[in-house]
N, C-alpha and C. Protein backbone atom coordinates (compact mmCIF):
# COMPACT_ATOMS: atom_id res chain seq x y z
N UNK A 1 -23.05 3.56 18.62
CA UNK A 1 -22.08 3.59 17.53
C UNK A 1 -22.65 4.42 16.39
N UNK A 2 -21.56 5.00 15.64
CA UNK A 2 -22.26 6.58 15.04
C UNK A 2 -22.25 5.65 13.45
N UNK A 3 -23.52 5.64 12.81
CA UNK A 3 -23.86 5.10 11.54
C UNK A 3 -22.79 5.42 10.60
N UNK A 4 -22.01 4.52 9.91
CA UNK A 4 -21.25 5.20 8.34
C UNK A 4 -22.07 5.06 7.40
N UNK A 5 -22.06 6.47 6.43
CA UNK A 5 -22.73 6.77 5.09
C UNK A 5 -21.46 7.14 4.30
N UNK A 6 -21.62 6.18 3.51
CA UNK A 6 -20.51 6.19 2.42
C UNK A 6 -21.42 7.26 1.34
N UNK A 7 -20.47 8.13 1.36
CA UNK A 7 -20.53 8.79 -0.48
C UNK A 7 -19.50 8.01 -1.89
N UNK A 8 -19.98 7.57 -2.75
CA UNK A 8 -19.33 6.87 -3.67
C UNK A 8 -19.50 7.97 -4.77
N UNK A 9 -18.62 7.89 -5.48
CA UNK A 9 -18.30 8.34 -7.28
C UNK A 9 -17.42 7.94 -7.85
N UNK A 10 -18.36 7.46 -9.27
CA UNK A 10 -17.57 6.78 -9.86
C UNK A 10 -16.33 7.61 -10.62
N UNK A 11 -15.32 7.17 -10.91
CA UNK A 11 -14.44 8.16 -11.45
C UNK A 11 -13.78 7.46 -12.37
N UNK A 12 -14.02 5.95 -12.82
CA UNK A 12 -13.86 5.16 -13.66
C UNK A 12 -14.31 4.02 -14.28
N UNK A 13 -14.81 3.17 -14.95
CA UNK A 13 -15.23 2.28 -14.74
C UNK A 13 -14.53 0.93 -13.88
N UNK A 14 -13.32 0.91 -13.82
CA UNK A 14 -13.12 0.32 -12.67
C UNK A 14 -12.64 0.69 -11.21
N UNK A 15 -12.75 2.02 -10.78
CA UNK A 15 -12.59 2.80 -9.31
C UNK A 15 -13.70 3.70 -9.21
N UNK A 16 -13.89 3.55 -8.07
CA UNK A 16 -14.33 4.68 -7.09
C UNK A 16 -13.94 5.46 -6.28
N UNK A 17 -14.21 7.14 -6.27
CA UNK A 17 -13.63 7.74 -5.00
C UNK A 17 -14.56 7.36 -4.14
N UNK A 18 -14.49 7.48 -2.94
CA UNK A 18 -15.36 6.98 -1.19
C UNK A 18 -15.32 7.90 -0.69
N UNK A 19 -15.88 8.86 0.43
CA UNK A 19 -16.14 9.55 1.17
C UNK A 19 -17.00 9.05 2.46
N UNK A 20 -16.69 9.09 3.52
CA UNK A 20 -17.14 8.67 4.53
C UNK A 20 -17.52 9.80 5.69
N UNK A 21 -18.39 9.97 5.68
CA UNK A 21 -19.27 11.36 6.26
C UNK A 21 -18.02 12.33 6.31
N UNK A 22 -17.48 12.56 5.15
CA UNK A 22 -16.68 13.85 5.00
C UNK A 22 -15.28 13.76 5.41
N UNK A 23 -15.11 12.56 5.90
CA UNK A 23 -14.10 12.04 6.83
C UNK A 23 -12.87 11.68 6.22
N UNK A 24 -13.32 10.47 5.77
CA UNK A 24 -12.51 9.45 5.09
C UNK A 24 -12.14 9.41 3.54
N UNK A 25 -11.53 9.31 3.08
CA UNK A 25 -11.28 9.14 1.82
C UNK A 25 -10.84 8.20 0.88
N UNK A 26 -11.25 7.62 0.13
CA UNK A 26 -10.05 6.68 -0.64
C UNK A 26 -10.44 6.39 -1.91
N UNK A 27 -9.72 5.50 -2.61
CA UNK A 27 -10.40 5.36 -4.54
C UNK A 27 -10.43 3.55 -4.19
N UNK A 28 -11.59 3.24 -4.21
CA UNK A 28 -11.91 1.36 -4.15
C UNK A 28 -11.98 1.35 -6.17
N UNK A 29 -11.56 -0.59 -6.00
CA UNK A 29 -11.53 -1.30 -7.25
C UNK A 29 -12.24 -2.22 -6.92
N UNK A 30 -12.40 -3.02 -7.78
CA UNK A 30 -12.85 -3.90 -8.28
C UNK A 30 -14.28 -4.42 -7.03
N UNK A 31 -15.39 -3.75 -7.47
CA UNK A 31 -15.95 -3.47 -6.67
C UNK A 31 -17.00 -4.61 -6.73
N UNK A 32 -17.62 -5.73 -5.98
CA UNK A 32 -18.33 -6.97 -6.12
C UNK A 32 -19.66 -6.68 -5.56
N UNK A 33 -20.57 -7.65 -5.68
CA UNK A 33 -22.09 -7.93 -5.46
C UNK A 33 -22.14 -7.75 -4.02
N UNK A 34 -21.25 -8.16 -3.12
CA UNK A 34 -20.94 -8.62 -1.66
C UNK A 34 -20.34 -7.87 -1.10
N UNK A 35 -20.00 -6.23 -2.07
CA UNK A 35 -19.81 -5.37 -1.37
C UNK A 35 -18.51 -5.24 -1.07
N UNK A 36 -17.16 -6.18 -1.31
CA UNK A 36 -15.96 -6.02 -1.09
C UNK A 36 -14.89 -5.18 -1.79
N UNK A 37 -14.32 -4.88 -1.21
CA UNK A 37 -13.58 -3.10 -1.72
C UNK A 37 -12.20 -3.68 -1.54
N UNK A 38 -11.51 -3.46 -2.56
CA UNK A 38 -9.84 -3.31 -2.48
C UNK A 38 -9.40 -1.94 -1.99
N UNK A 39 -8.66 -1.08 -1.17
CA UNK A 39 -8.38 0.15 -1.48
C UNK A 39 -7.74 0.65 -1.60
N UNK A 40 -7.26 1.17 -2.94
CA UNK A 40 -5.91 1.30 -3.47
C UNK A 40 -5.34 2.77 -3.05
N UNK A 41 -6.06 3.69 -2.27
CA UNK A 41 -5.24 4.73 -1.81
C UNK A 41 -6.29 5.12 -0.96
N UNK A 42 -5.40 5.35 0.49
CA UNK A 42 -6.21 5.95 1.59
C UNK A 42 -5.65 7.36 2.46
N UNK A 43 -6.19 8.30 2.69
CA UNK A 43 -6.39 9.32 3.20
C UNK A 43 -5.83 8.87 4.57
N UNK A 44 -4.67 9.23 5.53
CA UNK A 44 -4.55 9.09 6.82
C UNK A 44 -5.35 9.48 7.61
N UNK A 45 -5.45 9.31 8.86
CA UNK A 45 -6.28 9.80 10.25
C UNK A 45 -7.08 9.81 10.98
N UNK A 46 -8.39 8.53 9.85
CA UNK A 46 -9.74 8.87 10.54
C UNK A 46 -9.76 7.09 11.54
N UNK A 47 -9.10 6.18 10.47
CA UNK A 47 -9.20 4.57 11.80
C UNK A 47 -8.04 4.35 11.11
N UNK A 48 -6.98 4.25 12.38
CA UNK A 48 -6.39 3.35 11.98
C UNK A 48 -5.99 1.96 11.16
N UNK A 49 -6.53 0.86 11.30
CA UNK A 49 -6.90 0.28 11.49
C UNK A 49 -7.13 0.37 9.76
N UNK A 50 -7.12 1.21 9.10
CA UNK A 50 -8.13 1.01 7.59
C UNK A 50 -7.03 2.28 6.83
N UNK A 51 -7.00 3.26 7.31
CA UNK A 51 -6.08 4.28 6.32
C UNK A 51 -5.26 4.42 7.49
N UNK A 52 -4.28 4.22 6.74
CA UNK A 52 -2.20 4.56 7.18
C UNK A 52 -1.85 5.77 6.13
N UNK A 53 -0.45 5.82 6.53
CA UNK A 53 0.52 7.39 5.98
C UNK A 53 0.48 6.97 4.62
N UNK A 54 0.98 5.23 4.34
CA UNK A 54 0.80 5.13 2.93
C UNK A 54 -0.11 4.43 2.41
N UNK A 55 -0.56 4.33 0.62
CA UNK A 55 -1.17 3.88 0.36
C UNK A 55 -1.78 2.13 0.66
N UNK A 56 -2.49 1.65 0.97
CA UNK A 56 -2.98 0.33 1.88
C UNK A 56 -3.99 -0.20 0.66
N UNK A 57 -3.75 -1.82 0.99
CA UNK A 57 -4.45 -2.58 -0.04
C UNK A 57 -5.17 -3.42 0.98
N UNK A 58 -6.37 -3.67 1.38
CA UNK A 58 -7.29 -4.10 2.09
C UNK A 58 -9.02 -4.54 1.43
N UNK A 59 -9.13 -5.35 2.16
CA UNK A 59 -10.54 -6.14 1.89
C UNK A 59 -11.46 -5.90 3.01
N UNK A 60 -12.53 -5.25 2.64
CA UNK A 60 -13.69 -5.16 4.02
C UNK A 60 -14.97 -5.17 3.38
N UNK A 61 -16.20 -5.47 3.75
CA UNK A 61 -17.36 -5.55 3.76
C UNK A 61 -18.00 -4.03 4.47
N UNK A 62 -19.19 -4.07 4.06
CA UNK A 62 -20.16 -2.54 4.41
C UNK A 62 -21.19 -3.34 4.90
C-alpha cells in the first residue's frame, strides 16, 4: 500500500488547503489534536469514497 504524504497550508486560521502527493485536494476546518478533518471542499477523482463531483463534509483520521 503506497504511503500518503499530506501537504498542508494554512490559508486561514481556521482552514487548510491539503494536498495529497499532488493528487488530492481539499480546504479542512476545524482541525483537532487527534487529527480529525472536516472537509469542506473536495477535488473529484482520486477515492471515491472521500472526494465526489460536489463539495463533501466528512470526518477521517491520518
Amino acid at each position: 500500500m503506497k504511503q500518503r504524504r499530506f501537504q498542508r497550508t494554512v490559508i486561514s486560521s481556521e482552514a487548510e488547503l491539503v494536498m495529497d502527493n499532488g493528487n488530492y485536494t481539499g480546504i479542512i476546518a476545524n482541525v483537532s489534536e487527534e487529527g480529525i478533518f472536516i472537509i469542506l471542499h473536495a477535488t473529484p477523482g482520486i477515492d471515491p469514497g472521500i472526494a465526489r463531483e460536489k463539495p463533501v463534509k466528512l470526518k477521517f483520521r491520518l
